[in-house]
Protein backbone atom coordinates (compact mmCIF):
# COMPACT_ATOMS: atom_id res chain seq x y z
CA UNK A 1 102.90 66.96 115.61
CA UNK A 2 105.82 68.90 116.93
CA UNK A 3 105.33 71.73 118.25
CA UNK A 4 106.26 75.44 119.51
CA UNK A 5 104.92 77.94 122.07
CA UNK A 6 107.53 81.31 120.94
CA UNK A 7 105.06 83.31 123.33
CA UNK A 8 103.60 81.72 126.31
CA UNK A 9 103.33 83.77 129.61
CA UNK A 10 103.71 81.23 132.37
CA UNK A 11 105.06 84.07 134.25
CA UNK A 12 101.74 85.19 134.71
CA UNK A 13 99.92 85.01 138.00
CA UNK A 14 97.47 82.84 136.53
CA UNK A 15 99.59 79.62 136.62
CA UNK A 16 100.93 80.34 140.66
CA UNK A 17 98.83 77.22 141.64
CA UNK A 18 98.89 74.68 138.92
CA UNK A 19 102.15 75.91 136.63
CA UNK A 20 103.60 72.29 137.18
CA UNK A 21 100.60 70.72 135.49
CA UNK A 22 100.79 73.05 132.56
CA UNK A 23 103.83 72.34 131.77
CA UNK A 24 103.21 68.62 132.05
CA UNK A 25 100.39 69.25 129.58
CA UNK A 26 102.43 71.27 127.34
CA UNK A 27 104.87 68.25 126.95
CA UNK A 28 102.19 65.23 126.82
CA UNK A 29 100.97 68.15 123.59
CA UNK A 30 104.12 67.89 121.58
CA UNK A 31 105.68 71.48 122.45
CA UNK A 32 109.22 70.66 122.31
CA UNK A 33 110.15 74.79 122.63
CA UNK A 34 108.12 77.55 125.16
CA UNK A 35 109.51 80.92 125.22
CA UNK A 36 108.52 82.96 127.99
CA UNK A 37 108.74 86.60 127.97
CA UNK A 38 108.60 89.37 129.93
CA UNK A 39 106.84 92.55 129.88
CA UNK A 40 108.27 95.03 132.80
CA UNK A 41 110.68 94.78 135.58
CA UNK A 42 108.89 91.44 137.90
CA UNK A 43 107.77 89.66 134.92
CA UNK A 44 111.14 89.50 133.28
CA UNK A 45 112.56 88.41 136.89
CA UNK A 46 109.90 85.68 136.90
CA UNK A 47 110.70 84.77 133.16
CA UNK A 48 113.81 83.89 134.50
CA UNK A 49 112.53 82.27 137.30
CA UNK A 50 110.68 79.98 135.24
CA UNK A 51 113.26 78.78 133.07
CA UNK A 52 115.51 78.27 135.80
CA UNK A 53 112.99 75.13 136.81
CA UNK A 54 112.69 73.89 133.09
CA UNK A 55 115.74 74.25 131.28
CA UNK A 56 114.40 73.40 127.95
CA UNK A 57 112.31 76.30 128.23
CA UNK A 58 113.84 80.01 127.04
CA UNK A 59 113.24 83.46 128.56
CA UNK A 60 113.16 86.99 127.39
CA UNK A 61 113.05 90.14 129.36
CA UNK A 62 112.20 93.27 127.98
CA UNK A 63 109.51 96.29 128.41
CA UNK A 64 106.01 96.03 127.18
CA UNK A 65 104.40 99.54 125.64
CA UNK A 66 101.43 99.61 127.92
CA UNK A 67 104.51 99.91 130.67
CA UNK A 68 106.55 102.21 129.37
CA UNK A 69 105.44 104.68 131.45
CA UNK A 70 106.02 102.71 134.69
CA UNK A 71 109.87 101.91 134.06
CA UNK A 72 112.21 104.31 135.16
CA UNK A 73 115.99 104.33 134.52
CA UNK A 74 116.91 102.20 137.81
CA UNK A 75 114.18 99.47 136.45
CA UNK A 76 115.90 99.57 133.17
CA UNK A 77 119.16 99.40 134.21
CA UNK A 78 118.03 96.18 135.60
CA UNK A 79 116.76 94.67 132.56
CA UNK A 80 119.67 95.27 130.63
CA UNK A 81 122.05 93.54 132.84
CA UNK A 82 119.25 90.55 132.76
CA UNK A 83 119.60 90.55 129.26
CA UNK A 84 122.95 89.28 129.01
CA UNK A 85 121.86 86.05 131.08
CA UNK A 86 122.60 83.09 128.85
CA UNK A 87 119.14 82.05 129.64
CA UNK A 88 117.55 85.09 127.89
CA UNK A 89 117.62 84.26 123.99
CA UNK A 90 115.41 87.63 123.08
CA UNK A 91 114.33 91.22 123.88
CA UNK A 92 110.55 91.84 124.87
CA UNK A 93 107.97 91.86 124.45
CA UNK A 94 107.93 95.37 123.82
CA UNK A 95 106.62 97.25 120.24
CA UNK A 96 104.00 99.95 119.77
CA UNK A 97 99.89 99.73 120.84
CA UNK A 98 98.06 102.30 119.33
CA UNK A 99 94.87 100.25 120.37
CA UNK A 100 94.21 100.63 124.23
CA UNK A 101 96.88 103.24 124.61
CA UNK A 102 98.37 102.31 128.40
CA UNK A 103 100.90 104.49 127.92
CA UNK A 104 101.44 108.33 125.88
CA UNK A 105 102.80 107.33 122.63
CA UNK A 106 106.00 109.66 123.09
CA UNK A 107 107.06 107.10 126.01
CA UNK A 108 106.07 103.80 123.63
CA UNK A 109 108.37 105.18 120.76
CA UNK A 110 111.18 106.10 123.72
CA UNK A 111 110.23 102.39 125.10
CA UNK A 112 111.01 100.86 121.82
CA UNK A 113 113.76 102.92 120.35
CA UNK A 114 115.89 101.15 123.80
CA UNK A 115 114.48 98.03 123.66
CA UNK A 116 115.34 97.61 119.93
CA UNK A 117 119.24 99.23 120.90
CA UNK A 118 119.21 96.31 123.77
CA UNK A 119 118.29 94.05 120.60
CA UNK A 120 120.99 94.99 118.57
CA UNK A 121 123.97 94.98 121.72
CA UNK A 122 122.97 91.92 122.71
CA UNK A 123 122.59 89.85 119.34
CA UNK A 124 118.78 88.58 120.43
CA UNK A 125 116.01 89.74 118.37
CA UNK A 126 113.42 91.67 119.51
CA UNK A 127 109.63 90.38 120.44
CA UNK A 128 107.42 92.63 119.02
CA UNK A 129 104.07 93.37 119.75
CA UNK A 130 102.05 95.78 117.34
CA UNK A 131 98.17 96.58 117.48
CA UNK A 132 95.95 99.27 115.85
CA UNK A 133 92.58 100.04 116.52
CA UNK A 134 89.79 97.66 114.04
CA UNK A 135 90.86 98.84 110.64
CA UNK A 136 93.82 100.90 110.88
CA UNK A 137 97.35 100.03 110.44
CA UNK A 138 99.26 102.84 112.10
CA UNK A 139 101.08 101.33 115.02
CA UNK A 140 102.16 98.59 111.99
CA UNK A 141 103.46 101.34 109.76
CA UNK A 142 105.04 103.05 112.73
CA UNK A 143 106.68 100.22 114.02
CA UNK A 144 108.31 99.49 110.20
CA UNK A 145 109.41 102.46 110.60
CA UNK A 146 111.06 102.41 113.82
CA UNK A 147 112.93 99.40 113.00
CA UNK A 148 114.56 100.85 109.91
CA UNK A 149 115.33 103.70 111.59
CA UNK A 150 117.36 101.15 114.26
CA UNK A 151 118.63 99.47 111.16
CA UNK A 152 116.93 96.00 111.44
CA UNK A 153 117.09 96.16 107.45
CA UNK A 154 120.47 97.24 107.16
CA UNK A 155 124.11 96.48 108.24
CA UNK A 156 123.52 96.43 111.86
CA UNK A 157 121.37 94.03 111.93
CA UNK A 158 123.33 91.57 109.50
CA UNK A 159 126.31 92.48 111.47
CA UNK A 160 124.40 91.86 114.83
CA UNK A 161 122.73 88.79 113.54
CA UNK A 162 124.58 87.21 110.82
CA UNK A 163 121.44 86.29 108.72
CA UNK A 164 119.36 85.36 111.64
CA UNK A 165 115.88 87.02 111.95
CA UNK A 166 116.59 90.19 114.41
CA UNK A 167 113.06 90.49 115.68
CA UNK A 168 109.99 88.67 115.88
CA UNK A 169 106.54 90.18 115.32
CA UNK A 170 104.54 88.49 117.45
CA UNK A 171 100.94 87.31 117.48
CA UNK A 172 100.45 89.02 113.66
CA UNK A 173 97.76 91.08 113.81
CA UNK A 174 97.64 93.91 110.26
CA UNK A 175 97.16 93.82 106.94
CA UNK A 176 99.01 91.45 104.45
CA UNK A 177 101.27 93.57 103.07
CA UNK A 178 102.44 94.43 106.14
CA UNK A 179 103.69 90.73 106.79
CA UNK A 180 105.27 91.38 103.43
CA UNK A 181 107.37 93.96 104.74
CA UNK A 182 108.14 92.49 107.32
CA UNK A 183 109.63 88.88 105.78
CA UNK A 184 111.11 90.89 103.14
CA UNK A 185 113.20 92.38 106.17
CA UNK A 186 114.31 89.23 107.22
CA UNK A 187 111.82 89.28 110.24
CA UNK A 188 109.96 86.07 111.82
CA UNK A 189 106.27 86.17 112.26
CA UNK A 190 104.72 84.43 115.02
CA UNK A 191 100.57 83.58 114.52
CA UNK A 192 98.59 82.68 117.66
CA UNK A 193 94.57 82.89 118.72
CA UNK A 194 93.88 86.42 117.36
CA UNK A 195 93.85 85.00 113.62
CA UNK A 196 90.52 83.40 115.22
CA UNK A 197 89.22 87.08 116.01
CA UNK A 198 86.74 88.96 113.70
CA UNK A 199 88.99 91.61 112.04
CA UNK A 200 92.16 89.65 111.74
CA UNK A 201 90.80 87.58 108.89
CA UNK A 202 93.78 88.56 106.79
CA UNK A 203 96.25 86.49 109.06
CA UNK A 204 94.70 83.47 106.86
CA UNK A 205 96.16 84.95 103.90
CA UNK A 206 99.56 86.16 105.52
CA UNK A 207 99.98 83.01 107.13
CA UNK A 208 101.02 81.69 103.59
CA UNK A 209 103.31 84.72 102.92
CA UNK A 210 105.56 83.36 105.32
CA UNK A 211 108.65 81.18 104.27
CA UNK A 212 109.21 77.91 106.47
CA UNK A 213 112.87 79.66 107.91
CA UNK A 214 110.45 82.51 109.32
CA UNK A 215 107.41 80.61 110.53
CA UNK A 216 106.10 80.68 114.52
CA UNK A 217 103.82 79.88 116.63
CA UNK A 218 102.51 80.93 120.14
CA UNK A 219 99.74 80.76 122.50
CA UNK A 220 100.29 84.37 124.12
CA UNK A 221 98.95 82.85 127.23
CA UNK A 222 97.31 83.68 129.40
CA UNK A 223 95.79 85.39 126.57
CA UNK A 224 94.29 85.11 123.25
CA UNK A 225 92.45 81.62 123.73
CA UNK A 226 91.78 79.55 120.13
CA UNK A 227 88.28 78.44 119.84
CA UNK A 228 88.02 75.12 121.79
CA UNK A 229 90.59 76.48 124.70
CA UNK A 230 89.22 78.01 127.79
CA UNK A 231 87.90 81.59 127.40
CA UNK A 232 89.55 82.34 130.81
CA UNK A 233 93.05 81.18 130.48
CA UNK A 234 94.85 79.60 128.03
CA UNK A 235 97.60 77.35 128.34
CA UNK A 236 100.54 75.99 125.86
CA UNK A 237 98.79 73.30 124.74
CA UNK A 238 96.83 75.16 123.00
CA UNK A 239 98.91 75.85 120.73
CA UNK A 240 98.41 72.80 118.77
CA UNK A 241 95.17 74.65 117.57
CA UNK A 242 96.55 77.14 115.79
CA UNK A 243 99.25 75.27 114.49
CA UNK A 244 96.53 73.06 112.90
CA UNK A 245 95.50 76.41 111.65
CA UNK A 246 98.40 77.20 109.80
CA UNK A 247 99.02 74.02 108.36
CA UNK A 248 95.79 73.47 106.46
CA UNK A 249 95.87 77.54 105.31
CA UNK A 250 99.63 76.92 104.00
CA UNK A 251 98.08 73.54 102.16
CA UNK A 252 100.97 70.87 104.14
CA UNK A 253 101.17 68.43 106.47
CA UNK A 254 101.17 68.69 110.21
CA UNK A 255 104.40 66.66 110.43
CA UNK A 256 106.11 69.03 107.86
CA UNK A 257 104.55 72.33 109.40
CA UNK A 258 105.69 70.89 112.72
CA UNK A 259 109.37 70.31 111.98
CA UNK A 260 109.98 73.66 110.05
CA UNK A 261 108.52 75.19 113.61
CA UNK A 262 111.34 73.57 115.33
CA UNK A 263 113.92 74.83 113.14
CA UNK A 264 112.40 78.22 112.36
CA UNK A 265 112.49 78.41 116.55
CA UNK A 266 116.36 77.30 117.21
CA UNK A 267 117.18 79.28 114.55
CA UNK A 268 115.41 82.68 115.64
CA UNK A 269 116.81 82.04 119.19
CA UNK A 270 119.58 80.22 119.50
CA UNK A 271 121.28 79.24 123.19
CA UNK A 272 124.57 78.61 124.61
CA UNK A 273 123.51 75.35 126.37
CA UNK A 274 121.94 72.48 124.07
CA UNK A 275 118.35 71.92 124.31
C-alpha cells in the first residue's frame, strides 16, 4: 500500500539517536511522502534540517498555539523569511487549542491571524491544529471562523491557491459537520491515531465525508500512537495503521485509498524540485 505521513515530527528530540533507522522503516512501510513540521522558532530550523538529509521529504515552519506566547517579533521575523525556502511547502502547525490552553487565547487568535497571512503571501496552505475540551466544539467553530475572516473561502484564497486546498486541518478531531465545513471550503483533512481515542468516534463517520482530492494521512509523531504502535513514541510507519483505518471505513481498497493519498499529498503541497 502506498502511503503518506502529511504530519510526522522527526524534528522531535525523540528520534536524536535512531532518526536514520526511522526513516529506513518508514520507506521499507510504503511512505512514499513525510511532511515534517514545525511548531516554534528551533523546530522549524530542525524541520529544515531534516529535509535537507532526505530530499524526498517536505518541511513546514510555522508557530504552534501552545507557543504563541513564547515567539516574539525577532523569532517571527525569522520564520517568515524560512518560509520562502523552496523546501518549505506549508505554514504550521499552528491553529487554536482550547483544550490544555498553553497559551491566553488573545495570543492563539494573534498567533493564527499571522500564520494564516504567512499562508496566503506565500501560496502554502496552512497546517492546522484544532482541539476542544471532550464534547465541545469551540476552538472548531472559532477556527472556521478565523479562516473566513482571512478569506480561505473567498477570492484570496482562489487567487493565492488556484484551486488547491489552502490549509490542512490536521489530525481531525470535532464533530462531523464540522469536516463538512471544512471540505465544503475546499480544505484537506488529515486523520491520524486520535480517531482511535474514546471521544473522537465521529472521525469514523467524517472519514467518509472526505472526497479522494482532499484525503490525508499522518502519524503526528512522536505523538498520537494507533493501537499496535508503541505507547511511548510513534514513528511513520505507523501510519499504515490508520490508513488501514480509513480504507475499510470509506468501504475501498488499500491500493486505491493508497494512490488517491499520493495525489491528494502532491497536490496539497506541491514543490519546485521533483520528488
Amino acid at each position: 500500500m502506498r502511503l503518506v505521513d502529511s504530519h510526522g515530527h522527526l524534528n522531535a528530540d525523540r528520534f536524536d539517536d535512531d532518526v536514520e533507522l526511522v526513516v529506513g522503516g518508514a520507506r521499507l512501510a510504503g511512505l512514499e511522502r513525510i511532511l515534517v513540521p514545525g511548531w516554534n522558532l528551533r523546530s522549524s530550523e530542525r524541520a529544515l534540517e531534516v529535509v535537507a538529509r532526505w530530499s524526498w521529504m517536505d518541511a513546514a515552519v510555522g508557530v504552534h498555539p501552545h507557543d504563541a506566547a513564547k515567539v516574539d517579533a525577532t523569532d517571527w521575523a525569522i520564520v517568515e523569511a524560512w518560509a520562502r525556502d523552496e523546501r518549505v511547502v506549508a505554514i504550521g502547525e499552528t491553529g487554536l487549542d482550547a483544550d490544555r490552553m498553553f497559551s491566553p487565547w488573545a495570543d492563539q487568535l494573534d498567533n493564527l491571524r499571522r500564520n494564516l497571512a504567512l499562508s496566503l503571501a506565500t501560496g502554502k496552505p496552512a497546517i492546522l491544529h484544532c482541539r476542544s475540551r471532550n464534547g465541545e466544539r469551540d476552538a472548531q467553530d472559532a477556527l472556521v471562523d478565523e479562516l473566513r475572516r482571512a478569506g480561505f473561502d473567498g477570492a484570496a484564497a482562489q487567487a493565492a491557491f488556484d484551486g488547491r486546498p489552502p490549509a490542512v486541518i490536521h489530525s481531525f478531531s470535532g464533530p462531523v459537520d464540522y469536516c463538512e465545513t471544512v471540505v465544503a471550503m475546499g480544505l484537506a483533512v488529515s486523520f491520524g491515531g486520535l480517531v482511535f481515542r474514546k471521544g473522537e468516534e465521529a472521525s469514523a463517520v467524517a472519514v467518509t465525508r472526505v472526497p479522494d482530492e482532499l484525503i490525508l494521512t499522518e502519524t503526528d509523531a512522536p505523538f498520537l500512537s494507533p493501537p499496535g504502535a508503541p505507547r511511548g513514541r510513534n514513528e511513520p510507519a505507523y501510519v499504515a495503521i490508520t490508513a488501514r483505518w480509513a480504507a475499510e471505513r470509506r468501504g475501498v481498497g488499500e491500493d486505491h485509498l493508497g494512490d488517491a493519498l499520493v495525489v491528494a499529498y502532491d497536490r496539497t503541497f506541491p514543490r519546485v524540485a521533483p520528488r
